[in-house]
C-alpha atoms as a PDB file:
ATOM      1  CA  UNK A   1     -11.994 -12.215  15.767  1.00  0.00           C
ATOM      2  CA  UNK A   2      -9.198 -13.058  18.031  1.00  0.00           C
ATOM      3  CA  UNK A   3      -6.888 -15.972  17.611  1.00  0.00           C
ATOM      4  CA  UNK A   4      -9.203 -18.030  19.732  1.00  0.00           C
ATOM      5  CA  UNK A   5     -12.815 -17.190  19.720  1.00  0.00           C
ATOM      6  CA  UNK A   6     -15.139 -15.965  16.472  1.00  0.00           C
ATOM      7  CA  UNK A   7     -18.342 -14.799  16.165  1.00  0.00           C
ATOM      8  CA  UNK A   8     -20.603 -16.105  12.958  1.00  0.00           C
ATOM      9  CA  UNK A   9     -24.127 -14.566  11.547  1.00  0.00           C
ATOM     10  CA  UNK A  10     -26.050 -16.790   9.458  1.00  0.00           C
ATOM     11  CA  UNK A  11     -29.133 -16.422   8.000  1.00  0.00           C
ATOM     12  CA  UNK A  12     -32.298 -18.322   7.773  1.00  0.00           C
ATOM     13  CA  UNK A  13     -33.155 -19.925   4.687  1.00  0.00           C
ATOM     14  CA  UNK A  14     -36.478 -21.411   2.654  1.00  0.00           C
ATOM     15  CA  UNK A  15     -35.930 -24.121   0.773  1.00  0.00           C
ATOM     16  CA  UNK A  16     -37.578 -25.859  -2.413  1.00  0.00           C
ATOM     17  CA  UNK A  17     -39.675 -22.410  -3.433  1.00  0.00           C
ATOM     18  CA  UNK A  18     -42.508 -24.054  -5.131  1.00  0.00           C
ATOM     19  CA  UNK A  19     -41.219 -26.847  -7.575  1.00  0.00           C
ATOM     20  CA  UNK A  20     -37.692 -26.607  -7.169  1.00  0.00           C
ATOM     21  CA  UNK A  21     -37.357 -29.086  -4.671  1.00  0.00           C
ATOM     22  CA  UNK A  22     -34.454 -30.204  -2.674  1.00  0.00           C
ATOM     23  CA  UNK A  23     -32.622 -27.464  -5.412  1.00  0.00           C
ATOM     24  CA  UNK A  24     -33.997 -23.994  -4.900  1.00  0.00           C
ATOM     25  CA  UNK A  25     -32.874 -21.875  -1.708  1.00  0.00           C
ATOM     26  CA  UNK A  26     -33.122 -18.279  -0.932  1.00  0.00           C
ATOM     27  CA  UNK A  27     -31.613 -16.371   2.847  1.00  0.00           C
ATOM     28  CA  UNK A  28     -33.714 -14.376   4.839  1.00  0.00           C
ATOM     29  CA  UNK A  29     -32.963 -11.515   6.972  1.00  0.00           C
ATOM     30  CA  UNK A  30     -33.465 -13.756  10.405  1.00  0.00           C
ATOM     31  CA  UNK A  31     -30.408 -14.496  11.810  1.00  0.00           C
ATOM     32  CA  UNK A  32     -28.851 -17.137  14.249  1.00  0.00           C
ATOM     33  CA  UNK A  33     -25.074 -15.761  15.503  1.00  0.00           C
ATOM     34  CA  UNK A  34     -23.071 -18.083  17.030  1.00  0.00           C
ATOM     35  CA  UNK A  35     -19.884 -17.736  19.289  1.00  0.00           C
ATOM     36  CA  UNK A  36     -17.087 -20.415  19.170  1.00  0.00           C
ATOM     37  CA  UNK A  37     -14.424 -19.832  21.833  1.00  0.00           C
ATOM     38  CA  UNK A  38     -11.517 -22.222  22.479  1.00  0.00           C
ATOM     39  CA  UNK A  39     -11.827 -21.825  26.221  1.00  0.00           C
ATOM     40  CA  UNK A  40     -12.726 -24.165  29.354  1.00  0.00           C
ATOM     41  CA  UNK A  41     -13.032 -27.793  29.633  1.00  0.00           C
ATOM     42  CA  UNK A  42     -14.416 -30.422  26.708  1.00  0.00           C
ATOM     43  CA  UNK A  43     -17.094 -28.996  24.988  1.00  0.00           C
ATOM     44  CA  UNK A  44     -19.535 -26.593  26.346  1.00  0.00           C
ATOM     45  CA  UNK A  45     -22.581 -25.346  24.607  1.00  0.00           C
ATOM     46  CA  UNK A  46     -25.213 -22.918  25.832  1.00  0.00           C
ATOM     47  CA  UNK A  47     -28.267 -20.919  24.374  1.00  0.00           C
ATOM     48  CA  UNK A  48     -30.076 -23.992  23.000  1.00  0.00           C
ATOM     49  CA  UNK A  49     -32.013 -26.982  25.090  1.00  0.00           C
ATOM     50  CA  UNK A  50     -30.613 -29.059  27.121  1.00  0.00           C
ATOM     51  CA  UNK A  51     -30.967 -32.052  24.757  1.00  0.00           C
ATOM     52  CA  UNK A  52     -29.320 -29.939  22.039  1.00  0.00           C
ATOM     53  CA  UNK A  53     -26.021 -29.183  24.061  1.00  0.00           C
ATOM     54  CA  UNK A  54     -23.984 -32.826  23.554  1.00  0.00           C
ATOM     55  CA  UNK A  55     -21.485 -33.737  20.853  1.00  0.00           C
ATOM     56  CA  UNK A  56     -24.533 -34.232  17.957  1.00  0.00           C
ATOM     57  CA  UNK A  57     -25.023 -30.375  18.114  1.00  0.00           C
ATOM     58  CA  UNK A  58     -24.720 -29.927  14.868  1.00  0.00           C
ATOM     59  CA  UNK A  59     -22.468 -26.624  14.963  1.00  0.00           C
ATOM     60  CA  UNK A  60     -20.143 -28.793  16.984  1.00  0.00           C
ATOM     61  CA  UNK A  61     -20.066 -31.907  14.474  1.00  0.00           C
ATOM     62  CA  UNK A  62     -19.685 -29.458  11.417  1.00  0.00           C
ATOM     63  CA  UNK A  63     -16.556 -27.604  13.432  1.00  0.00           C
ATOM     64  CA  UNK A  64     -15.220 -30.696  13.446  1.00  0.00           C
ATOM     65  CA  UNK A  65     -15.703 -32.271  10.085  1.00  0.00           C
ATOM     66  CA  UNK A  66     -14.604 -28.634   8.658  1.00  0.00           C
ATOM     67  CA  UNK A  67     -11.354 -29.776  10.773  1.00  0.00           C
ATOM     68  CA  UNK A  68     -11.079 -33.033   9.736  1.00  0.00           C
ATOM     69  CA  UNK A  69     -11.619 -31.474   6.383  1.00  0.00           C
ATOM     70  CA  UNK A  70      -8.321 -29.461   7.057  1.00  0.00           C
ATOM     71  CA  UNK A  71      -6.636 -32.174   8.424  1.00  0.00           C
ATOM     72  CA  UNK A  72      -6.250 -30.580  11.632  1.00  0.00           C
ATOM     73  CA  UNK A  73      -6.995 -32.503  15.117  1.00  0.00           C
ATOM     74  CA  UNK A  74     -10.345 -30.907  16.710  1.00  0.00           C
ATOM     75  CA  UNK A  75      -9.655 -29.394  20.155  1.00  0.00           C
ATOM     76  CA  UNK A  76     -10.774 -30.684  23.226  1.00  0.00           C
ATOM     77  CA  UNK A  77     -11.844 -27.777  24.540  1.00  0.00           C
ATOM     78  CA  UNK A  78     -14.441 -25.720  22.552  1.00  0.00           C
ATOM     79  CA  UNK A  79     -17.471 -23.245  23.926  1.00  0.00           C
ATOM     80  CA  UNK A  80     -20.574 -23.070  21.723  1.00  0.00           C
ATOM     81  CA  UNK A  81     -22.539 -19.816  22.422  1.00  0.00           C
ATOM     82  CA  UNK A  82     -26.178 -19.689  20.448  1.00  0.00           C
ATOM     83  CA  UNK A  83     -28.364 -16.732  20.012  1.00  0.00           C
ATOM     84  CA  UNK A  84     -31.150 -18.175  17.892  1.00  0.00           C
ATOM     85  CA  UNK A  85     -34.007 -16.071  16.270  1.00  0.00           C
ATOM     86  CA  UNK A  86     -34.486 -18.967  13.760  1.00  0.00           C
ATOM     87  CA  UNK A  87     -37.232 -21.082  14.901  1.00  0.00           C
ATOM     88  CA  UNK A  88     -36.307 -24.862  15.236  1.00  0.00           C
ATOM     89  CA  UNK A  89     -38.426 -27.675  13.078  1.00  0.00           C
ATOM     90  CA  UNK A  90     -40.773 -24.453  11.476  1.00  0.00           C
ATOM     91  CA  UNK A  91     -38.722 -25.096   7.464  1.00  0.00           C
ATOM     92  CA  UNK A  92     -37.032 -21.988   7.678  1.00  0.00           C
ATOM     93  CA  UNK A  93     -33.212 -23.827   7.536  1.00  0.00           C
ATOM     94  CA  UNK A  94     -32.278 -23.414  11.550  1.00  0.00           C
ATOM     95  CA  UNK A  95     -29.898 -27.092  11.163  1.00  0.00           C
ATOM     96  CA  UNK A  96     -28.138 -25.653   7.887  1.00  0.00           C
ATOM     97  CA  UNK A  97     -27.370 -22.146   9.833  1.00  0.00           C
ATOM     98  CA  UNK A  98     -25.772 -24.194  12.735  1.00  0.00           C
ATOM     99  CA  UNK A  99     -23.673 -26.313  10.183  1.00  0.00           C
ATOM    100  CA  UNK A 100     -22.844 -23.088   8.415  1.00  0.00           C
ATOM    101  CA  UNK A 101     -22.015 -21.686  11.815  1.00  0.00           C
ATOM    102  CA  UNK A 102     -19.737 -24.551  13.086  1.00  0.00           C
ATOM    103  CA  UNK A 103     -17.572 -25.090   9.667  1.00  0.00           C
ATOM    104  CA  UNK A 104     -16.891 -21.142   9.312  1.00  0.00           C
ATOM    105  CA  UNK A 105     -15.943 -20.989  12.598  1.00  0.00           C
ATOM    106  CA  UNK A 106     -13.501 -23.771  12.175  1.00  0.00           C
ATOM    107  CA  UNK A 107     -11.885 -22.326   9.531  1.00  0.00           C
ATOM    108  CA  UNK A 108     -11.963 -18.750  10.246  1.00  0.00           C
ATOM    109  CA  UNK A 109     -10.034 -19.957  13.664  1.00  0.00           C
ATOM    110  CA  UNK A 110      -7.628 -21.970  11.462  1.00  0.00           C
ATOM    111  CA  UNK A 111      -6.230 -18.926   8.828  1.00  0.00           C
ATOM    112  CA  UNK A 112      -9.443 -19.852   6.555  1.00  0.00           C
ATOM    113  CA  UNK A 113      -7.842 -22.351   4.579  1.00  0.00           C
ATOM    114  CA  UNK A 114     -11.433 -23.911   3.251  1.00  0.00           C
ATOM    115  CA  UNK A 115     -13.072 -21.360   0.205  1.00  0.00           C
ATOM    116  CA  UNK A 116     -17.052 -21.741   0.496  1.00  0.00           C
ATOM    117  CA  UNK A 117     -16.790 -24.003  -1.812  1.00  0.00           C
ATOM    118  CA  UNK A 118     -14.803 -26.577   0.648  1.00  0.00           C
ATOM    119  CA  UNK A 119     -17.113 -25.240   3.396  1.00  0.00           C
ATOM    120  CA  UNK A 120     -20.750 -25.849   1.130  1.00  0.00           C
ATOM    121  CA  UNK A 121     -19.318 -29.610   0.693  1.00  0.00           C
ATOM    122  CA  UNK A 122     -18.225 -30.049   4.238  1.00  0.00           C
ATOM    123  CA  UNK A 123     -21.790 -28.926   5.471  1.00  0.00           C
ATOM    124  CA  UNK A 124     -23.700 -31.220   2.732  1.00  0.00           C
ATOM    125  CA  UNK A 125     -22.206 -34.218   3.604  1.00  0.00           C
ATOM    126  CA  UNK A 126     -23.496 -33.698   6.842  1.00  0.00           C
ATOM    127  CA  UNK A 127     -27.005 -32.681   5.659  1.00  0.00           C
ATOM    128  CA  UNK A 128     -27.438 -34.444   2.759  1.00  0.00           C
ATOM    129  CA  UNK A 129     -28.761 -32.102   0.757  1.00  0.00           C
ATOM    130  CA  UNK A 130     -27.420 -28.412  -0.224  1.00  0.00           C
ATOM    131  CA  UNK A 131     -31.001 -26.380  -0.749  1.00  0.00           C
ATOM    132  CA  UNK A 132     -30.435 -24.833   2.807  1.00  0.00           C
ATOM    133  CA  UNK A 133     -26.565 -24.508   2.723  1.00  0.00           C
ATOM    134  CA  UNK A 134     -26.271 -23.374  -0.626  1.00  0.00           C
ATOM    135  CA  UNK A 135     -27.821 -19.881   0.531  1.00  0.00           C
ATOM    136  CA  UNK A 136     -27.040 -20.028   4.096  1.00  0.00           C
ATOM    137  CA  UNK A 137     -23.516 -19.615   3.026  1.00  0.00           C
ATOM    138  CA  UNK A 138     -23.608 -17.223  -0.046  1.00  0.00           C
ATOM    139  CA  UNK A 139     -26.692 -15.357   0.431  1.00  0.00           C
ATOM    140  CA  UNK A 140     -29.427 -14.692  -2.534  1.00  0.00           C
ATOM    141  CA  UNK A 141     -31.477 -16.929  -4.673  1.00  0.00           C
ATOM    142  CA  UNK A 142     -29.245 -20.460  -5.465  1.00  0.00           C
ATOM    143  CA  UNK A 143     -30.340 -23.352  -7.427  1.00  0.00           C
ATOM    144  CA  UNK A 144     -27.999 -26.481  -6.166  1.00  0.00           C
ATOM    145  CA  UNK A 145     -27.608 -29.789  -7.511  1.00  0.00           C
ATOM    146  CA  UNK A 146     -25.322 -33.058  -6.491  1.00  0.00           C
ATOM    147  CA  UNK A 147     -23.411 -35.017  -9.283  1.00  0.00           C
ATOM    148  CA  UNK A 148     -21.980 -38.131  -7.419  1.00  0.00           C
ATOM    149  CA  UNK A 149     -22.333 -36.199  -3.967  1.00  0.00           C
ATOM    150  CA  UNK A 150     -20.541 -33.139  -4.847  1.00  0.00           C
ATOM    151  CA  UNK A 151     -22.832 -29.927  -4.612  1.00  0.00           C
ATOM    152  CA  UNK A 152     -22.891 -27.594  -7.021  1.00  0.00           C
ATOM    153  CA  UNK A 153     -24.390 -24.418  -6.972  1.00  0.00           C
ATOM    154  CA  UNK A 154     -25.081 -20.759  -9.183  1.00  0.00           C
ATOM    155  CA  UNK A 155     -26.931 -17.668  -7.726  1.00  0.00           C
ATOM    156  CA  UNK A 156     -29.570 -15.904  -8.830  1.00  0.00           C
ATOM    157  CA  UNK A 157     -30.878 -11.907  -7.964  1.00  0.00           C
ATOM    158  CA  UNK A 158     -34.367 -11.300  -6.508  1.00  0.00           C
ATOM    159  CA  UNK A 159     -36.087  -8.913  -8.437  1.00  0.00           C
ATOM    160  CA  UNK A 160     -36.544  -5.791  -5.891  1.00  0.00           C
ATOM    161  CA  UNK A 161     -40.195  -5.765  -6.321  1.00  0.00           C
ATOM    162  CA  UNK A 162     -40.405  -9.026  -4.636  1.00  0.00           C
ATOM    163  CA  UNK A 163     -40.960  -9.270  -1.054  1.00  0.00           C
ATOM    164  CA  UNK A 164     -41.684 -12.300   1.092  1.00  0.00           C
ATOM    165  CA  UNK A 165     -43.563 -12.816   3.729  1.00  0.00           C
ATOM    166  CA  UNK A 166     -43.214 -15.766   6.639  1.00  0.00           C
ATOM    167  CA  UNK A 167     -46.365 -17.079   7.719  1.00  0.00           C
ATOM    168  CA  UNK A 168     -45.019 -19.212  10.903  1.00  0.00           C
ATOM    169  CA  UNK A 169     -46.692 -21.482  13.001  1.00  0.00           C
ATOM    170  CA  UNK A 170     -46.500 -21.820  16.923  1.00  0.00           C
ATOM    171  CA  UNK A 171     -46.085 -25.764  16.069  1.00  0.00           C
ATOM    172  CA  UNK A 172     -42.929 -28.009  14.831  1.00  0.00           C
ATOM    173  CA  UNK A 173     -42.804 -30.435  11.860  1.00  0.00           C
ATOM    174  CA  UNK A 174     -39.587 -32.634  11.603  1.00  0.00           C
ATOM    175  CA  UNK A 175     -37.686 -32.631   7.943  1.00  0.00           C
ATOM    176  CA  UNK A 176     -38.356 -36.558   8.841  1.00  0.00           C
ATOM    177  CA  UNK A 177     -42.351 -36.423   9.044  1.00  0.00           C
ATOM    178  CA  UNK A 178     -42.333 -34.069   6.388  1.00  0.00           C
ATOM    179  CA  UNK A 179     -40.490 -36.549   3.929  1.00  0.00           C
ATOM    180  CA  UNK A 180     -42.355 -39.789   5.367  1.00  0.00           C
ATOM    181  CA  UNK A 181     -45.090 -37.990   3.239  1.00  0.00           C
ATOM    182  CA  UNK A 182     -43.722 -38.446  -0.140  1.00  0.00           C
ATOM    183  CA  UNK A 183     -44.341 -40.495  -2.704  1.00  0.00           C
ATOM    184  CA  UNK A 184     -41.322 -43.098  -3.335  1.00  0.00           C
ATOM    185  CA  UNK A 185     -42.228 -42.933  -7.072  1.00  0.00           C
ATOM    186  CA  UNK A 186     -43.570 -39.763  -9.261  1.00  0.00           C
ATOM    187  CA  UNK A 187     -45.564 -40.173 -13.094  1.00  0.00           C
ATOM    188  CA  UNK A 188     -43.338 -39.159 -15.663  1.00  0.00           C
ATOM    189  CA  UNK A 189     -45.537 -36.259 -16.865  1.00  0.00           C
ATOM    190  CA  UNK A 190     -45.214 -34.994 -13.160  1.00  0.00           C
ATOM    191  CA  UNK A 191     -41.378 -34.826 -12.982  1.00  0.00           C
ATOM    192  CA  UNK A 192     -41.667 -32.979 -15.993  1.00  0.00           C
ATOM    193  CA  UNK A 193     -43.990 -30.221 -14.875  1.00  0.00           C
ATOM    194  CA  UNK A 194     -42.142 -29.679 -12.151  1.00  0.00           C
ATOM    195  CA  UNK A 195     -38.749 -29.239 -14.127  1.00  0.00           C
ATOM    196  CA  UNK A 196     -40.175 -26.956 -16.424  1.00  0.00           C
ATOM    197  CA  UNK A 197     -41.776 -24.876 -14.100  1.00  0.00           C
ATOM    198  CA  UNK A 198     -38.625 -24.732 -11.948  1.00  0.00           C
ATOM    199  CA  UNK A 199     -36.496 -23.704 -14.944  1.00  0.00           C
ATOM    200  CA  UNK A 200     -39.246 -20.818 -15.798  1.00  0.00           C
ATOM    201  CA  UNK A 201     -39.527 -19.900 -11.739  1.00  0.00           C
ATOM    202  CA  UNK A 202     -35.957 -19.103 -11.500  1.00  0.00           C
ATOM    203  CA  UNK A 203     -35.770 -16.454 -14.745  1.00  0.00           C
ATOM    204  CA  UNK A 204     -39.354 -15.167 -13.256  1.00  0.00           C
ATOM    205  CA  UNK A 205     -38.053 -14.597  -9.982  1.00  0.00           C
ATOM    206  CA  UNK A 206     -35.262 -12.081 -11.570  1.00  0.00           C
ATOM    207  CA  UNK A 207     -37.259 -10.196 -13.589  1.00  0.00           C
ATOM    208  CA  UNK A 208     -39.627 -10.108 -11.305  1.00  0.00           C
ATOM    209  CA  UNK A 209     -42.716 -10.991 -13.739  1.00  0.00           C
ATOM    210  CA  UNK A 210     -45.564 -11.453 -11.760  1.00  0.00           C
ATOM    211  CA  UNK A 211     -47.458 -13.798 -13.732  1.00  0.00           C
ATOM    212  CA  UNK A 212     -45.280 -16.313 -14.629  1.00  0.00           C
ATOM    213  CA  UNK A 213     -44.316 -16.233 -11.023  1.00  0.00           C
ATOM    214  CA  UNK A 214     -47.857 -17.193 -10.280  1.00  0.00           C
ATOM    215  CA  UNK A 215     -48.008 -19.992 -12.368  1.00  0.00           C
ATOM    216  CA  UNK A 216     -44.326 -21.013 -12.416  1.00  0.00           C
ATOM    217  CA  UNK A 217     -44.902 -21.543  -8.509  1.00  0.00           C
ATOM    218  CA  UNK A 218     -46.901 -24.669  -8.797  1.00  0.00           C
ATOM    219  CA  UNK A 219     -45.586 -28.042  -7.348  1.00  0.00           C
ATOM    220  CA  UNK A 220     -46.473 -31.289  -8.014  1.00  0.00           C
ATOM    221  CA  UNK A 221     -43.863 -33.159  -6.021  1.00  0.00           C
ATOM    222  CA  UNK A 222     -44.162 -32.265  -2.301  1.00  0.00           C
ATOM    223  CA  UNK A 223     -46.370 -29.635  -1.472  1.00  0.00           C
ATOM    224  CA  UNK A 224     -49.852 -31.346  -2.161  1.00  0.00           C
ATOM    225  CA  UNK A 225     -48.690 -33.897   0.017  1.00  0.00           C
ATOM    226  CA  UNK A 226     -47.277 -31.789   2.583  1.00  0.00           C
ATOM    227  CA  UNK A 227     -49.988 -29.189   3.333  1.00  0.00           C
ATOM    228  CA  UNK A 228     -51.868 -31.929   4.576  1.00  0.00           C
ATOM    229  CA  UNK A 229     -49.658 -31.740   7.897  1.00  0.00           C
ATOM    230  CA  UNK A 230     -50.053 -28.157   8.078  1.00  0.00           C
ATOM    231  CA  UNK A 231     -53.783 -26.868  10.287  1.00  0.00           C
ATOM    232  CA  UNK A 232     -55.145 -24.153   8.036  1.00  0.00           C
ATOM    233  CA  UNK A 233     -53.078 -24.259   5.460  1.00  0.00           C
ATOM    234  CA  UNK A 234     -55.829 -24.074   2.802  1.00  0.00           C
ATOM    235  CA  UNK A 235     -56.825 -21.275   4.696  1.00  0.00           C
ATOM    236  CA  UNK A 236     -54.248 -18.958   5.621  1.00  0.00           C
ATOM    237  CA  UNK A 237     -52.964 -19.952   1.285  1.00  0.00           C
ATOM    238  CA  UNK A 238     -56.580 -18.306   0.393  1.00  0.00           C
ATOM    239  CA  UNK A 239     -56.304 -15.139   2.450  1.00  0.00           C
ATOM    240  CA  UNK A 240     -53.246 -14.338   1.031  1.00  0.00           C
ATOM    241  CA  UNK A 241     -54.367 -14.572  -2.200  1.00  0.00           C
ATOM    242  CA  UNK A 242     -56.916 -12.595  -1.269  1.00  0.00           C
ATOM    243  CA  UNK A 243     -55.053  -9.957   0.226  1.00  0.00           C
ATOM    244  CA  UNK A 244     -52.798  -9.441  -3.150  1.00  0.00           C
ATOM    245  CA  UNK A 245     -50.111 -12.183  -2.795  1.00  0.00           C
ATOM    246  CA  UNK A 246     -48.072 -12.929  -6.131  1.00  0.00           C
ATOM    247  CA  UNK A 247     -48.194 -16.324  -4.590  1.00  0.00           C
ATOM    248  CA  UNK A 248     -48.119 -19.031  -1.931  1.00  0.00           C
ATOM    249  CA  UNK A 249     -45.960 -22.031  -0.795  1.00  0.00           C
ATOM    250  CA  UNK A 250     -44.704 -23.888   2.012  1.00  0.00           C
ATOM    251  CA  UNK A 251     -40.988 -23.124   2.977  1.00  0.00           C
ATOM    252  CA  UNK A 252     -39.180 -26.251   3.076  1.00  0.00           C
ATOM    253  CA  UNK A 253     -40.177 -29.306   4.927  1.00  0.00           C
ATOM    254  CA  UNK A 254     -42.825 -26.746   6.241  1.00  0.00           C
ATOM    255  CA  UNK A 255     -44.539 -25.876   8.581  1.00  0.00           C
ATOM    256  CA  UNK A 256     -43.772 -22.357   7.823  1.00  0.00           C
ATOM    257  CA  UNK A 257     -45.606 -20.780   4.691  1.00  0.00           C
ATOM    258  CA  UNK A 258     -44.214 -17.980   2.462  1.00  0.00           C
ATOM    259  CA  UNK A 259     -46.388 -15.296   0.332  1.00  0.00           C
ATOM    260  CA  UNK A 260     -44.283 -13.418  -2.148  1.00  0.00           C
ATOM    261  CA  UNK A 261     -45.821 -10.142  -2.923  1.00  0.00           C
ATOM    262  CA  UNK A 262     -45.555  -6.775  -5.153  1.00  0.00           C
ATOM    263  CA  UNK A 263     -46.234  -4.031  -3.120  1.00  0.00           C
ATOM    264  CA  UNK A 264     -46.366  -3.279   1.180  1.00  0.00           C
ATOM    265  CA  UNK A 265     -44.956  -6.309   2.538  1.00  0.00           C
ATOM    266  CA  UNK A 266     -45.623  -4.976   6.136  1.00  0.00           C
ATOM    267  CA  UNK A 267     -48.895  -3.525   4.996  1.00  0.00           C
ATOM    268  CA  UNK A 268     -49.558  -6.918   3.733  1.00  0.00           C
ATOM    269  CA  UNK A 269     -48.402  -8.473   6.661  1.00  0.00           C
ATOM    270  CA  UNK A 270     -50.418  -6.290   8.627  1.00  0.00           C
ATOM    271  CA  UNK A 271     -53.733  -7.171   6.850  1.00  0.00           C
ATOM    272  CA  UNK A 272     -53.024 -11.253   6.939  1.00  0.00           C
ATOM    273  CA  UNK A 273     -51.870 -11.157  10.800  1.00  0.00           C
ATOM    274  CA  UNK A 274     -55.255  -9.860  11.318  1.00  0.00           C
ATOM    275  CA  UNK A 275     -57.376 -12.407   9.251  1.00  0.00           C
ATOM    276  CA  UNK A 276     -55.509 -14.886  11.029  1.00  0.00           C
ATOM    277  CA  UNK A 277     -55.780 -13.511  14.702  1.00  0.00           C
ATOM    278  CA  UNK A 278     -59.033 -15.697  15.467  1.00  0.00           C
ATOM    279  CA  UNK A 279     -58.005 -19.077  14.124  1.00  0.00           C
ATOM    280  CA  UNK A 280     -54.275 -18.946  15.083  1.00  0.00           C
ATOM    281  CA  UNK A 281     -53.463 -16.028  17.426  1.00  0.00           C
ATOM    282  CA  UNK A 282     -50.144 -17.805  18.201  1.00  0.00           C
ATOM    283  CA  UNK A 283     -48.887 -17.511  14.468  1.00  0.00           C
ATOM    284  CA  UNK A 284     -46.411 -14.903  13.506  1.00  0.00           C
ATOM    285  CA  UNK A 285     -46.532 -12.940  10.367  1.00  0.00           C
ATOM    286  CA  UNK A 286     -42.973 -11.363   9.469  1.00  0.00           C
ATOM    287  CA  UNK A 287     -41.584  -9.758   6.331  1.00  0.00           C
ATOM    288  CA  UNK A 288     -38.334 -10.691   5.501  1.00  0.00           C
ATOM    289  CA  UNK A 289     -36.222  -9.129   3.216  1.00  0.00           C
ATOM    290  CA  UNK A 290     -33.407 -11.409   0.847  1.00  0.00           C
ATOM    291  CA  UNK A 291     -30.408 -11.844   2.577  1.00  0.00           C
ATOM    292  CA  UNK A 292     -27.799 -11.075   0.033  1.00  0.00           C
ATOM    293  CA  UNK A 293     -24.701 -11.421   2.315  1.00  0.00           C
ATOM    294  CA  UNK A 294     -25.006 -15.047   3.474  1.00  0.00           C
ATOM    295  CA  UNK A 295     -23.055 -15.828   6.814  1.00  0.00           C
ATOM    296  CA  UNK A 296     -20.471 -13.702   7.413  1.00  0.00           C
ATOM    297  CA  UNK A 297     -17.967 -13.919  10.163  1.00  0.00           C
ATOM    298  CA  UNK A 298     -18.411 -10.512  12.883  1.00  0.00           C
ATOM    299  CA  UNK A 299     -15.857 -10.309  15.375  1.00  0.00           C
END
């Protein structure tokens, strides 16, 4: 890093992880990096669409609020570089690693006055909701709440028998249409199943327990209203199964789908590529590994 340009890696993230929703978060090993250089004139920003490269970029709004957050004026002149491998609108976190992106790079330009902590607040405000910035920034398993708008967050280990595996469709689905789903009230029983299966899910998860995983998984909340938006999701949810998976969800807002498994994940990945190859050729099938790191700042 010199004095006035800084490279940041941030990885993607899946959100909600069953019934923990709007809470749980977990980074993947897919990666955005982002260069901010304080060079040429008013802002410049390039890798991204064309309707992505004005001042409501959202690494350039969170460089500045992570300035205005340090009480610093925002400079004038400011070059956005973006190498994306995070797909955009698929619910694997690609707005919290360009929040993420912008605030580190803002502070990491200014002598790093902001601790993640600063940083996870700075980027919430902006999002709204910490289940994607929560791991984007410290890597792992989290489990984030507010309390009068201030995140909070703890960190939990994936067992290392658990792998995941990204089913991802070749179509978008806005966080907006994905909430315009929901239900603006829930039966009490229903709130309850999900908190107790949440609670159970995260301890699972650790010890890597495959049964309870199985059943701890289950959402009453979002996903049955969700999967309704994504073509084949029934389908794609019972070849997995089929194929071994510990079990299925949807990753975030969606439309990306997650199987966490015991075993091959690229065997596995392998094997559910295949089944799908007829229905949805243009799908991709990756295994990701957990991102323990979270972003971290490389030149």
């Amino acid at each position: 890093m010199s004095d006035k340009k800084v490279t940041v890696r941030v990885p993607a993230t899946t959100a909600n992880i069953g019934p923990g929703f709007d809470s749980f978060g977990c980074a993947l090993a897919l990666y955005n990096t982002i260069t901010v250089a304080l060079e040429g004139e008013g802002l410049v920003i390039d890798g991204c669409d064309e309707e992505y490269c004005g001042e409501d970029n959202l690494a350039a709004v969170a460089y500045r609020a992570a300035m205005q957050r340090m009480g610093l004026e925002s400079e004038k002149t400011l070059h956005i570089s973006i190498s994306a491998d995070i797909p955009v609108c698929r619910g694997l976190g690609s707005s919290a690693a360009l929040l993420v992106a912008g605030a580190m790079a803002a502070n990491a330009l200014h002598g790093n006055i902001l601790d993640k902590r600063a940083l996870l607040e700075v980027c919430n405000a902006i999002e709204g909701h910490p289940d994607n910035i929560a791991p984007a920034l410290y890597g792992g398993l989290t489990a984030s709440m507010l309390e009068e708008n201030v995140p909070y967050t703890v960190r939990y280990d994936v067992h290392p028998s658990l792998h995941f595996v990204a089913v991802i469709p070749d179509f978008e689905l806005s966080t907006h249409k994905a909430r315009s789903v929901l239900p603006q009230t829930v039966p009490y029983r229903d709130a309850v199943y999900n908190l107790s299966h949440a609670a159970v899910l995260a301890r699972a998860l650790e010890t890597g327990d495959g049964d309870t995983i199985r059943a701890a998984l289950r959402d009453r909340l979002h996903q049955p209203y969700r999967s309704g938006l994504i073509k084949y999701f029934d389908f794609v949810q019972q070849a997995a199964l089929r194929l071994g998976a510990v079990a299925y969800c949807i990753s975030g807002a969606g439309p990306t789908q997650l199987a966490l498994i015991q075993g091959n994940e690229e065997a596995f990945a392998f094997m559910l590529k295949e089944t799908l190859i007829r229905k949805a050729p243009g799908w991709q099938v990756l295994p990701l590994a957990v991102d323990t790191q979270g972003a971290v700042i490389l030149a």
